[in-house]
PDB file of N, CA and C in Angstrom:
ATOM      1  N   UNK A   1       0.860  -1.180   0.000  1.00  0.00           N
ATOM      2  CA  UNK A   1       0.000   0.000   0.000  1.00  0.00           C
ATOM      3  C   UNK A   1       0.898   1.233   0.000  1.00  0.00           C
ATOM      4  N   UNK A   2       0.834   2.159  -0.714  1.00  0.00           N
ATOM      5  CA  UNK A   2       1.179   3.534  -0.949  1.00  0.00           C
ATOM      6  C   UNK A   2       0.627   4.557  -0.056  1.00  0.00           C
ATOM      7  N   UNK A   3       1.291   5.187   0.279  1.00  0.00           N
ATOM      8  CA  UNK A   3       0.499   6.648   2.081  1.00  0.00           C
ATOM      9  C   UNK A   3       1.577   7.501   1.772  1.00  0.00           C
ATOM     10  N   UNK A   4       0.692   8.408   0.699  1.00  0.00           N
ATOM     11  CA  UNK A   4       1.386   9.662   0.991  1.00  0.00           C
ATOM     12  C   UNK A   4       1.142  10.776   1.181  1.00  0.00           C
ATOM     13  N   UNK A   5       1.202  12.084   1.764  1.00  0.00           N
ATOM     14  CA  UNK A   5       0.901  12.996   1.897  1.00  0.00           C
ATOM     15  C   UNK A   5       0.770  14.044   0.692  1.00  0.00           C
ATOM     16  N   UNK A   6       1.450  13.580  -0.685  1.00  0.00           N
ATOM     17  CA  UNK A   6       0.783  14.040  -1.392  1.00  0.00           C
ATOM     18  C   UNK A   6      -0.516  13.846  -2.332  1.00  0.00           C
ATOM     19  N   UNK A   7      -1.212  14.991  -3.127  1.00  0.00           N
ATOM     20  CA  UNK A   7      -2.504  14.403  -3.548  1.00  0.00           C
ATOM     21  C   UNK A   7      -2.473  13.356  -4.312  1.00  0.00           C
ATOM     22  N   UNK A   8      -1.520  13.351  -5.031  1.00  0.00           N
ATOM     23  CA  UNK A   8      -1.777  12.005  -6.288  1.00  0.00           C
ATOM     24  C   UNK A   8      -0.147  11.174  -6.132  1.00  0.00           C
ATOM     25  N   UNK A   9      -0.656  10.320  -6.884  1.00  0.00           N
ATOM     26  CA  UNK A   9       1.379   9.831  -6.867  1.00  0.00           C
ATOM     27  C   UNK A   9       1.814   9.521  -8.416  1.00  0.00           C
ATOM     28  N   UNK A  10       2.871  10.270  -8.726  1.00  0.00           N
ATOM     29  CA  UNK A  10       3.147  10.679 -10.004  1.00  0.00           C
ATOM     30  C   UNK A  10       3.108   9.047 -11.010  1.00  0.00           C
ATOM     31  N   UNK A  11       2.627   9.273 -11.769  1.00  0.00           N
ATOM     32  CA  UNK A  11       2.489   8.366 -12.962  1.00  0.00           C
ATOM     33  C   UNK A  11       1.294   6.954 -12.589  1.00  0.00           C
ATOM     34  N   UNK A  12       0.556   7.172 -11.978  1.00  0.00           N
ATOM     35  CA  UNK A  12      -0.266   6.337 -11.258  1.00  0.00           C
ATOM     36  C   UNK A  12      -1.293   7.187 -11.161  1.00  0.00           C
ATOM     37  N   UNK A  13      -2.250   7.124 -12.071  1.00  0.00           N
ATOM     38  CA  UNK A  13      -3.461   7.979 -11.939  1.00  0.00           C
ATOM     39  C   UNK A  13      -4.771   7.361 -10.865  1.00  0.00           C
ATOM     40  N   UNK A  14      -5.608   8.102 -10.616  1.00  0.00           N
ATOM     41  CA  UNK A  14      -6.578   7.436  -9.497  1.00  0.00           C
ATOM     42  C   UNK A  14      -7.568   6.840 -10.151  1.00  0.00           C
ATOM     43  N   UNK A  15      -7.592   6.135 -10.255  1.00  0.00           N
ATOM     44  CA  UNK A  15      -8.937   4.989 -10.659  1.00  0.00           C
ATOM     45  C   UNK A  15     -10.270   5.197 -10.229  1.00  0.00           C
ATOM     46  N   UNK A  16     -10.256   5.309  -8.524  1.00  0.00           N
ATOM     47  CA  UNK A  16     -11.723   5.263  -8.014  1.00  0.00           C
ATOM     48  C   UNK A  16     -10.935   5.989  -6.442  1.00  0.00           C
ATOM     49  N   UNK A  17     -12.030   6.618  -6.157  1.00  0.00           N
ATOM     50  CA  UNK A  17     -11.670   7.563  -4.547  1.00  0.00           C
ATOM     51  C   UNK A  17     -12.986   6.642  -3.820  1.00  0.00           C
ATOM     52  N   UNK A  18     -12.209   5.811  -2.922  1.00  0.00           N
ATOM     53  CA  UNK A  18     -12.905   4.899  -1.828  1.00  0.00           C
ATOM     54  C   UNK A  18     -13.785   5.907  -0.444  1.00  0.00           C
ATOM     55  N   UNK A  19     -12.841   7.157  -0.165  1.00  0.00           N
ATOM     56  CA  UNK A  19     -13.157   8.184   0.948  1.00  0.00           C
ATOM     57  C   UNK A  19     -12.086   8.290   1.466  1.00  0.00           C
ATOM     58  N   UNK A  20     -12.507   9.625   2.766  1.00  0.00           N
ATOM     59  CA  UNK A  20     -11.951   9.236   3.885  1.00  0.00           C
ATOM     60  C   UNK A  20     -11.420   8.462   4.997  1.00  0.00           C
ATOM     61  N   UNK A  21     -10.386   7.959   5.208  1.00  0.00           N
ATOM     62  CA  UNK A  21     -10.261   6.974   6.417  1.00  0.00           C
ATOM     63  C   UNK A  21      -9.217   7.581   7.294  1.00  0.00           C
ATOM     64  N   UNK A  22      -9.300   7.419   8.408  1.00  0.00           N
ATOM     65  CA  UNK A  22      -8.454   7.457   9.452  1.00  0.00           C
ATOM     66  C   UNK A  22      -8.079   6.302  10.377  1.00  0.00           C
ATOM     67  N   UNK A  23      -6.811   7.028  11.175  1.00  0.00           N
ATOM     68  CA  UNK A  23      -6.415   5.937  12.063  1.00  0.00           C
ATOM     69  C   UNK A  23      -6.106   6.898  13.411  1.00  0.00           C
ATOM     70  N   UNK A  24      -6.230   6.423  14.769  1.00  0.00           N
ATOM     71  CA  UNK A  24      -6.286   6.839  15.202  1.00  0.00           C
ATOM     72  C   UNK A  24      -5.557   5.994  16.836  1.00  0.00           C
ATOM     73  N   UNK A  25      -4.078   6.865  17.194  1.00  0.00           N
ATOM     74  CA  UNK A  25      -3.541   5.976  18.197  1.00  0.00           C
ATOM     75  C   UNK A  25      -3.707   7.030  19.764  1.00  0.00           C
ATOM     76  N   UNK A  26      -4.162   6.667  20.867  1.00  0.00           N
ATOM     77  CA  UNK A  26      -3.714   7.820  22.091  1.00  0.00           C
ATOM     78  C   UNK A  26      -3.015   6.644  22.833  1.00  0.00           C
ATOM     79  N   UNK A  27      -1.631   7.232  23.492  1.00  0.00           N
ATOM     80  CA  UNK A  27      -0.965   6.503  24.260  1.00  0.00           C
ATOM     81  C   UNK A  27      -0.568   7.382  25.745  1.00  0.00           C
ATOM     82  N   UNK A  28      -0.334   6.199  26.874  1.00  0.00           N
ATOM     83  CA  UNK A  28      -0.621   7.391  28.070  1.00  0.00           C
ATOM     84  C   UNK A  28       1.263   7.088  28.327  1.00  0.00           C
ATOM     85  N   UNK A  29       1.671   7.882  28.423  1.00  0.00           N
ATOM     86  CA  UNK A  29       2.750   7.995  29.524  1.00  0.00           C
ATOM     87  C   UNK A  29       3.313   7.464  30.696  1.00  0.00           C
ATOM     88  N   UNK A  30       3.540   6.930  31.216  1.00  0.00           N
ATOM     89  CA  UNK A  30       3.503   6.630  32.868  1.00  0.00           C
ATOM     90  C   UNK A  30       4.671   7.417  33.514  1.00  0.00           C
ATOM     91  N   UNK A  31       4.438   7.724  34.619  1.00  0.00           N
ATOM     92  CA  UNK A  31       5.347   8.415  35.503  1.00  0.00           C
ATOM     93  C   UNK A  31       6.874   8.707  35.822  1.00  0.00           C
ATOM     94  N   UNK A  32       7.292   7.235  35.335  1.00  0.00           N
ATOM     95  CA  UNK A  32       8.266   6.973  35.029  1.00  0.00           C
ATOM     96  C   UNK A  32       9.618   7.807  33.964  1.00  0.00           C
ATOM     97  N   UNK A  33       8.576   7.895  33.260  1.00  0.00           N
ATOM     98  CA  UNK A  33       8.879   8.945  31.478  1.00  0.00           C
ATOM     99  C   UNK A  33       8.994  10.153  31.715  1.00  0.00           C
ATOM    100  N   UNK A  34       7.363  10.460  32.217  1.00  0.00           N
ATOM    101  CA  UNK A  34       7.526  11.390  32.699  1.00  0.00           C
ATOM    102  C   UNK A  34       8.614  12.282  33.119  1.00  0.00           C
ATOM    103  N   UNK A  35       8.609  11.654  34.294  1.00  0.00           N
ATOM    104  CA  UNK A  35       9.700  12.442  35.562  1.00  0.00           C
ATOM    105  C   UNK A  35      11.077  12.318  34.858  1.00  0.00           C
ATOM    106  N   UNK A  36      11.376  11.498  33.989  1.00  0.00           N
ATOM    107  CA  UNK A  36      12.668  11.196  33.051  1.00  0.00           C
ATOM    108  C   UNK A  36      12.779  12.537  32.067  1.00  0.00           C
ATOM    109  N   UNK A  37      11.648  12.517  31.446  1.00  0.00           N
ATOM    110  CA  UNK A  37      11.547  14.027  30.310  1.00  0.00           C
ATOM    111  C   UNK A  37      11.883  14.913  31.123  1.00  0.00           C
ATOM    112  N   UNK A  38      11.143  15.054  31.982  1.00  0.00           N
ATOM    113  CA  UNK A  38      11.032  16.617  32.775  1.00  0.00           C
ATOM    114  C   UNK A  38      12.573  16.876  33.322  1.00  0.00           C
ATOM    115  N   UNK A  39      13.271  15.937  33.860  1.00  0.00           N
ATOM    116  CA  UNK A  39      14.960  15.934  34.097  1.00  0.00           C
ATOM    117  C   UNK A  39      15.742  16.281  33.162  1.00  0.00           C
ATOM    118  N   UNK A  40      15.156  15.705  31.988  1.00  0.00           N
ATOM    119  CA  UNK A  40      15.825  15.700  30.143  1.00  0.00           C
ATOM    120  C   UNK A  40      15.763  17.108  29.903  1.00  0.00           C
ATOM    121  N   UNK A  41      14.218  17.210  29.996  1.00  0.00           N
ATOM    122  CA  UNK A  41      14.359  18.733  29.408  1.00  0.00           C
ATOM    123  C   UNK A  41      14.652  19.956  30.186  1.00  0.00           C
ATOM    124  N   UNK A  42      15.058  20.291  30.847  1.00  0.00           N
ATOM    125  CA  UNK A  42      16.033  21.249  32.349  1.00  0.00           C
ATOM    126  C   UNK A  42      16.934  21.237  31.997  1.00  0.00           C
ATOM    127  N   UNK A  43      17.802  19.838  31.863  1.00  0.00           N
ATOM    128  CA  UNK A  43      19.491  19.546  31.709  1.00  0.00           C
ATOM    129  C   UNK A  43      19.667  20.109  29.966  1.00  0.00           C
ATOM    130  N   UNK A  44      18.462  20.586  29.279  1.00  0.00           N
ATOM    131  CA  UNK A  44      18.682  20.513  27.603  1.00  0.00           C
ATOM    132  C   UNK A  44      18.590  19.573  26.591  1.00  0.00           C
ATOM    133  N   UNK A  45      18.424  18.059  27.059  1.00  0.00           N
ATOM    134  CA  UNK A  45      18.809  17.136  26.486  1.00  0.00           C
ATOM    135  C   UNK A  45      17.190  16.651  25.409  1.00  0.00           C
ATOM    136  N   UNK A  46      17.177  15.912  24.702  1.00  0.00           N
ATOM    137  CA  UNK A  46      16.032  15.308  23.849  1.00  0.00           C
ATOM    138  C   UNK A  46      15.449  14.139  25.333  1.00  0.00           C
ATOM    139  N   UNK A  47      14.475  14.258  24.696  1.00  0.00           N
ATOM    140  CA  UNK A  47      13.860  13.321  25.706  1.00  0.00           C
ATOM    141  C   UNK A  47      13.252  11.705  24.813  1.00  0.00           C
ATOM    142  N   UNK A  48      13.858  11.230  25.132  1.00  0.00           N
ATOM    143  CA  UNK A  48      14.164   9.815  24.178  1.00  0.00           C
ATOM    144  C   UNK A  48      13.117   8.534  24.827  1.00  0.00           C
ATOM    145  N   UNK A  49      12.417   8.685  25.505  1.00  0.00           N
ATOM    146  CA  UNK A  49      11.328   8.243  25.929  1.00  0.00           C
ATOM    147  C   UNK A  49      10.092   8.674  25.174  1.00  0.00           C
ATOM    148  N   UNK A  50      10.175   9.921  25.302  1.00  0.00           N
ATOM    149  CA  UNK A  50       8.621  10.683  24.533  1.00  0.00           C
ATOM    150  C   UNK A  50       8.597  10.345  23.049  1.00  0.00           C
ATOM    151  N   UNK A  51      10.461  10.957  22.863  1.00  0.00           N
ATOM    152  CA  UNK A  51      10.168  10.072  20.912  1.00  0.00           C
ATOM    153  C   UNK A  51       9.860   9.140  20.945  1.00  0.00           C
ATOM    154  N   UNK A  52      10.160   8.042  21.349  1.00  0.00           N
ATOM    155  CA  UNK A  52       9.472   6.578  21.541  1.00  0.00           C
ATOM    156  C   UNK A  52       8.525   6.098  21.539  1.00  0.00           C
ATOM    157  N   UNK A  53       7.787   7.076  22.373  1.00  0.00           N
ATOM    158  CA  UNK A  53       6.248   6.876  22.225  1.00  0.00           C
ATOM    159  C   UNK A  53       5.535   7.313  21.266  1.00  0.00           C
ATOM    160  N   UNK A  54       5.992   9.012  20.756  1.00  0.00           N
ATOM    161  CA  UNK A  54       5.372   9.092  19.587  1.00  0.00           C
ATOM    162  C   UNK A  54       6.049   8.890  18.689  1.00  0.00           C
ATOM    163  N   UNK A  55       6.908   7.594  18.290  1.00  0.00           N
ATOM    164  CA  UNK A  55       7.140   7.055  17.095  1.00  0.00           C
ATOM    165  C   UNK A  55       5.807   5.997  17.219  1.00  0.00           C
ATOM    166  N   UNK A  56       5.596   5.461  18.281  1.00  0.00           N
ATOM    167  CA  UNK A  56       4.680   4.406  18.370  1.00  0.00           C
ATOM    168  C   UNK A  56       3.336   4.772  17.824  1.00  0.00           C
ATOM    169  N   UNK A  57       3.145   5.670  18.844  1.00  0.00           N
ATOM    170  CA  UNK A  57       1.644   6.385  18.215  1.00  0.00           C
ATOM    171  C   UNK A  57       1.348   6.475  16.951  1.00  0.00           C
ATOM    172  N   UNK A  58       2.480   7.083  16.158  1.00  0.00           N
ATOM    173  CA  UNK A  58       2.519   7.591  14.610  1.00  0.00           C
ATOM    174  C   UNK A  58       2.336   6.368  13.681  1.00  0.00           C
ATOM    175  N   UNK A  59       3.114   5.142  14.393  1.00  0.00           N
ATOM    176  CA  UNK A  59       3.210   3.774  13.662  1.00  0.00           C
ATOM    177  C   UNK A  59       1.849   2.956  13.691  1.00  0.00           C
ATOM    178  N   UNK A  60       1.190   3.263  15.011  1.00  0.00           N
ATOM    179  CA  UNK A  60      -0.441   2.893  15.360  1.00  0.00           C
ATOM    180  C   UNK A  60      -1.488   3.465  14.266  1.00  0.00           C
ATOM    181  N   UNK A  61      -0.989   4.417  14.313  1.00  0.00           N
ATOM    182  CA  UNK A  61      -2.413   5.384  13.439  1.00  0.00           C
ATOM    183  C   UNK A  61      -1.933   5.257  11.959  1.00  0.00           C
ATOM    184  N   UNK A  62      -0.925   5.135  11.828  1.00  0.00           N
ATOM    185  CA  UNK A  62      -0.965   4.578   9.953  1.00  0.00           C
ATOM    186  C   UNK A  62      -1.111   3.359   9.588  1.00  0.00           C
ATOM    187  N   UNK A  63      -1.038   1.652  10.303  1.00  0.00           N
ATOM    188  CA  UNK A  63      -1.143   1.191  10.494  1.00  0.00           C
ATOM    189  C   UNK A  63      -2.994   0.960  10.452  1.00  0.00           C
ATOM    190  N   UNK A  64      -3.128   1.316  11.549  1.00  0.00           N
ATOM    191  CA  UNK A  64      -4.709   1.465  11.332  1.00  0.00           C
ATOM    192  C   UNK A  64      -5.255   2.309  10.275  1.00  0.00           C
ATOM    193  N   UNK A  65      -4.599   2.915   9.635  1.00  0.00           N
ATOM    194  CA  UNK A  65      -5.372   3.953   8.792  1.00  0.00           C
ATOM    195  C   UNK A  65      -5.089   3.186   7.223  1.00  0.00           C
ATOM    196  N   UNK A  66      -3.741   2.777   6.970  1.00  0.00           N
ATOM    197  CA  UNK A  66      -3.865   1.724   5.862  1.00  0.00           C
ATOM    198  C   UNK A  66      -4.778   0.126   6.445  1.00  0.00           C
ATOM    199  N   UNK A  67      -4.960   0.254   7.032  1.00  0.00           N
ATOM    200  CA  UNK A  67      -6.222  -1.547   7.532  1.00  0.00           C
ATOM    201  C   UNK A  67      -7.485  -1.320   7.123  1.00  0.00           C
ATOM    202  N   UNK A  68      -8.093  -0.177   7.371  1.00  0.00           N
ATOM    203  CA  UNK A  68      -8.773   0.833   7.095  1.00  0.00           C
ATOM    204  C   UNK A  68      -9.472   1.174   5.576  1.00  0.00           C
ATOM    205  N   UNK A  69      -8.694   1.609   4.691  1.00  0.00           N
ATOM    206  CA  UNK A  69      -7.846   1.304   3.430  1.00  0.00           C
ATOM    207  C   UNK A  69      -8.379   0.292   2.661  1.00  0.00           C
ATOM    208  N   UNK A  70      -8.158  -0.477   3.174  1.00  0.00           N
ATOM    209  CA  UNK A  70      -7.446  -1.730   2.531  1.00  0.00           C
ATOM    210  C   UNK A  70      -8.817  -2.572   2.481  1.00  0.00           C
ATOM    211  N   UNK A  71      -9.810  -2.331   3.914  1.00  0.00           N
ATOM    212  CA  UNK A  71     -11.353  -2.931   3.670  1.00  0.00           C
ATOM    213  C   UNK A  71     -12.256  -2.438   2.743  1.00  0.00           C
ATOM    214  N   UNK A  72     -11.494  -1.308   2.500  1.00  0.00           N
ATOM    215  CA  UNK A  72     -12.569  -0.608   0.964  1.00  0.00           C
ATOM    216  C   UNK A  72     -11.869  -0.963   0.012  1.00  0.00           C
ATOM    217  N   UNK A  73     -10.994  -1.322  -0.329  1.00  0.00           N
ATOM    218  CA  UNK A  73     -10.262  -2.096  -1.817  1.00  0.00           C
ATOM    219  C   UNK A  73      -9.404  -1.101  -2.182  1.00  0.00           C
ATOM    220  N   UNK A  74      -9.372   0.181  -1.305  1.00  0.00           N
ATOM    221  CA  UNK A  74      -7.797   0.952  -1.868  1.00  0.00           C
ATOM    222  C   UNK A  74      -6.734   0.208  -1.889  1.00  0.00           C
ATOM    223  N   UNK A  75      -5.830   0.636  -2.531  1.00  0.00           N
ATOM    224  CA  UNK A  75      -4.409   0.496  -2.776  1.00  0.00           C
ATOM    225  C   UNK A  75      -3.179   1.478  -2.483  1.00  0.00           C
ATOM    226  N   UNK A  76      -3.897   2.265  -1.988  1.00  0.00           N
ATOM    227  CA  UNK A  76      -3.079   3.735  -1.493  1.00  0.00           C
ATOM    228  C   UNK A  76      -4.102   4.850  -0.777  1.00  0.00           C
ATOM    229  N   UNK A  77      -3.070   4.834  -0.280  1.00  0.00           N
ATOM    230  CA  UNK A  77      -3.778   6.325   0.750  1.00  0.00           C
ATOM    231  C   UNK A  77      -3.390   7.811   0.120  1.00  0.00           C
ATOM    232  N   UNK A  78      -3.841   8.978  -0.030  1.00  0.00           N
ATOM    233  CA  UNK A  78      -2.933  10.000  -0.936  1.00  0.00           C
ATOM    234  C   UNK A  78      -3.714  11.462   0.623  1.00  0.00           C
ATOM    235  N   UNK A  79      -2.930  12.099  -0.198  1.00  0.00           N
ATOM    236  CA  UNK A  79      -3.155  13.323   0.880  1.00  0.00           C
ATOM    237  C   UNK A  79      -3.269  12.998   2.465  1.00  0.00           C
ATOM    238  N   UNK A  80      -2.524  12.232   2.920  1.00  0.00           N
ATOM    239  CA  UNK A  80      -2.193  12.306   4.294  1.00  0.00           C
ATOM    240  C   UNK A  80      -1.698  13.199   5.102  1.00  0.00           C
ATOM    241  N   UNK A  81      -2.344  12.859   6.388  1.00  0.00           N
ATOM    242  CA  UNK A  81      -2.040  14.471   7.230  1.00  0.00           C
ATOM    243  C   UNK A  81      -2.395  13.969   8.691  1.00  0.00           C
ATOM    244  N   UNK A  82      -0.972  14.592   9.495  1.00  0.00           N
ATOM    245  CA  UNK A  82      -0.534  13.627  10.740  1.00  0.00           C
ATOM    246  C   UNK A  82      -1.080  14.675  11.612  1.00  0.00           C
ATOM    247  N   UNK A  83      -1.849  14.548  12.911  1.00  0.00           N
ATOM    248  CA  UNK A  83      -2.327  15.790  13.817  1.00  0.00           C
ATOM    249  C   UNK A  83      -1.592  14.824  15.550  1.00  0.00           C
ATOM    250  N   UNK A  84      -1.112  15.975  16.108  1.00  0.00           N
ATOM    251  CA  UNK A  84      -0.624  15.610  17.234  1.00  0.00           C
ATOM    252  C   UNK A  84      -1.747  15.922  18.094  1.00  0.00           C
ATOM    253  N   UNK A  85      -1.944  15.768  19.514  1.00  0.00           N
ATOM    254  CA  UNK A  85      -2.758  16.068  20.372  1.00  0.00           C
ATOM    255  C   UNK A  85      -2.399  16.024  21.521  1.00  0.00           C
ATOM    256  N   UNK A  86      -2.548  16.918  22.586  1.00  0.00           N
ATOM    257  CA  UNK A  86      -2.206  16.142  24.119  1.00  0.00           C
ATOM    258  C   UNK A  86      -3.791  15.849  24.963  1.00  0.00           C
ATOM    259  N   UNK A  87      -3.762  15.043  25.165  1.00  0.00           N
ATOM    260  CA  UNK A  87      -4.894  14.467  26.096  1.00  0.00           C
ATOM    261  C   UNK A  87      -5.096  14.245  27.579  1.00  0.00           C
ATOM    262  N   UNK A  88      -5.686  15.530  27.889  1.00  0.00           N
ATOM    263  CA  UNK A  88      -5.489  15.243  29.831  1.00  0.00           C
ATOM    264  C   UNK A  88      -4.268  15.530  29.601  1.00  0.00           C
ATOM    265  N   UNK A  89      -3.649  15.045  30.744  1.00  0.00           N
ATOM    266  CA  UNK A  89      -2.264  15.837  31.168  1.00  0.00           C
ATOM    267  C   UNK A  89      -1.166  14.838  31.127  1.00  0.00           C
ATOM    268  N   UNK A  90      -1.336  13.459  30.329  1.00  0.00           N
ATOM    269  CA  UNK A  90      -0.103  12.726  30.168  1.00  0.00           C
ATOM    270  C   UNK A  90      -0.401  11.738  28.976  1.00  0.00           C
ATOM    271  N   UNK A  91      -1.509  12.327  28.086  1.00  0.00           N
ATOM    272  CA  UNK A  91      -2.023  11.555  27.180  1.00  0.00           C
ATOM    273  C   UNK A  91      -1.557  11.846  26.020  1.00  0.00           C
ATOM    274  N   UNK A  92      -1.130  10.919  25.119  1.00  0.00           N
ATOM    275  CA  UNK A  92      -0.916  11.496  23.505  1.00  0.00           C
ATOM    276  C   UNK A  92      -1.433  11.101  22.844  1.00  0.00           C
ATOM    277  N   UNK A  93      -2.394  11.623  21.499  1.00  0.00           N
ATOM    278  CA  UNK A  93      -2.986  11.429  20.827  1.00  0.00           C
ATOM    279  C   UNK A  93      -2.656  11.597  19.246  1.00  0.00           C
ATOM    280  N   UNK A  94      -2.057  10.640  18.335  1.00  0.00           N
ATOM    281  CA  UNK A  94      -1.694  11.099  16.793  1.00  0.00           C
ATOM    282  C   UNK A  94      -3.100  10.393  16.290  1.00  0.00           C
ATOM    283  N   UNK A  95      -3.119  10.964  15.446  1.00  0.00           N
ATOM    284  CA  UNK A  95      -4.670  11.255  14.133  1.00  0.00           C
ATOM    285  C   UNK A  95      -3.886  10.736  12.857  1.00  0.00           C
ATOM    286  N   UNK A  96      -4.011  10.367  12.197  1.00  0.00           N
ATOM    287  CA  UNK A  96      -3.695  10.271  10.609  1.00  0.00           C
ATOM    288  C   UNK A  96      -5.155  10.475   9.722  1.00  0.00           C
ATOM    289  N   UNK A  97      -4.794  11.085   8.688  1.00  0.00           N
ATOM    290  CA  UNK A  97      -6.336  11.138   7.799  1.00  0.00           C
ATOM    291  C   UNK A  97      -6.042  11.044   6.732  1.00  0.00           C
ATOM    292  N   UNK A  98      -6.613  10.940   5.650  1.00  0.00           N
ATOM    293  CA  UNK A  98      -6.094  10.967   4.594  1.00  0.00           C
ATOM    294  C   UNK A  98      -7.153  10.122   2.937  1.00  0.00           C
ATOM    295  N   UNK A  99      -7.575  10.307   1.817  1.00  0.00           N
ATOM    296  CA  UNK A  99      -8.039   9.756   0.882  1.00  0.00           C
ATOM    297  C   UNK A  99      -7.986   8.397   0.594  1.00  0.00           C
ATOM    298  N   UNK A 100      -8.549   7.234   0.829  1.00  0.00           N
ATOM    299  CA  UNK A 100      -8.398   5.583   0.645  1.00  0.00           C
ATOM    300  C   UNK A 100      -8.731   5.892  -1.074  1.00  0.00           C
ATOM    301  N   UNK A 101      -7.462   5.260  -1.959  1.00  0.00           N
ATOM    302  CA  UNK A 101      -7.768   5.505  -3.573  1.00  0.00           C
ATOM    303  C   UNK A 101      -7.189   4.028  -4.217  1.00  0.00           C
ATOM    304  N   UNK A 102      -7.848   3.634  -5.624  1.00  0.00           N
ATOM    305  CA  UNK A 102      -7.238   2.839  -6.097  1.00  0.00           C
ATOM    306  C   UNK A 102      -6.444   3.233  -7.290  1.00  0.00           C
ATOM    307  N   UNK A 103      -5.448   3.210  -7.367  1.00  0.00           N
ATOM    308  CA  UNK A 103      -4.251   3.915  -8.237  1.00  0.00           C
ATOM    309  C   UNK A 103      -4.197   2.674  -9.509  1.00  0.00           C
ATOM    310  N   UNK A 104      -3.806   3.549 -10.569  1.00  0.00           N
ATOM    311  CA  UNK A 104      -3.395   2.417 -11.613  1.00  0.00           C
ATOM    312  C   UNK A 104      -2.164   1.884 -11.416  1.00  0.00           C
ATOM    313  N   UNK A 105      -2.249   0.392 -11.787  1.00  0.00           N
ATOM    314  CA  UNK A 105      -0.939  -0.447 -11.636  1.00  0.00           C
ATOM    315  C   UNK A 105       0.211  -0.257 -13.041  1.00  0.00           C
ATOM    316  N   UNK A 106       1.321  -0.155 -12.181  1.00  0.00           N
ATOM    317  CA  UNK A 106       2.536   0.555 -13.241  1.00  0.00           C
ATOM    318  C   UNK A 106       2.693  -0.908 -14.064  1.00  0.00           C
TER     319      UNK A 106
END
C-alpha cells in the first residue's frame, strides 16, 4: 500500500476515490517517562522516551489507517495528514487522515 501525503502519486493515476479513512492511536505515559523528560528537558537534552512513544503512536495510526484502506479495496492512501494532540495531562494522541484511492498499476 502507498500513504502519501501528497494528492496524487506521479504516474499512477486514481482509478476510483474509496473516501476518507483514518487511524487513530492515544498513548498514556507513565510516571516513570515522565519524571525522566522533565529531568531531560532542564538539563537541555532530547527526551528519548517521549520520541518513543510518539514514534509508536505515529506507527499505530498509519497502520490502522492503511487496515482501514485496505477494507474498501484501496491500494493507497494520498493526501495524508498527521495531527498531534495532548490528552489530559499525560495523554498522547496522533490522528492520521487521509483519501483511501485505487491507483493504476505501473
Amino acid at each position: 500500500m502507498i500513504v502519501t501525503t501528497t494528492p496524487t502519486v506521479e504516474g499512477r493515476p486514481v482509478t476510483t476515490y474509496h473516501g476518507i479513512v483514518v487511524g487513530e492511536a492515544i498513548m498514556g505515559a507513565n510516571i516513570v517517562r515522565d519524571l525522566f523528560a522533565k529531568v531531560t528537558d532542564i538539563v537541555g537534552g532530547r527526551s528519548g522516551a517521549y520520541e518513543s512513544k510518539l514514534q509508536d503512536a505515529r506507527d499505530t495510526a498509519l497502520r490502522e489507517l492503511e487496515e482501514r484502506a485496505l477494507k474498501l479495496g484501496a491500494n493507497a492512501v494520498v493526501g495524508v495528514d498527521l495531527d498531534y494532540e495532548i490528552v489530559g495531562q499525560s495523554m498522547l494522541m496522533v490522528s492520521a487522515s487521509g483519501t483511501a484511492v485505487t491507483i493504476a498499476e505501473m
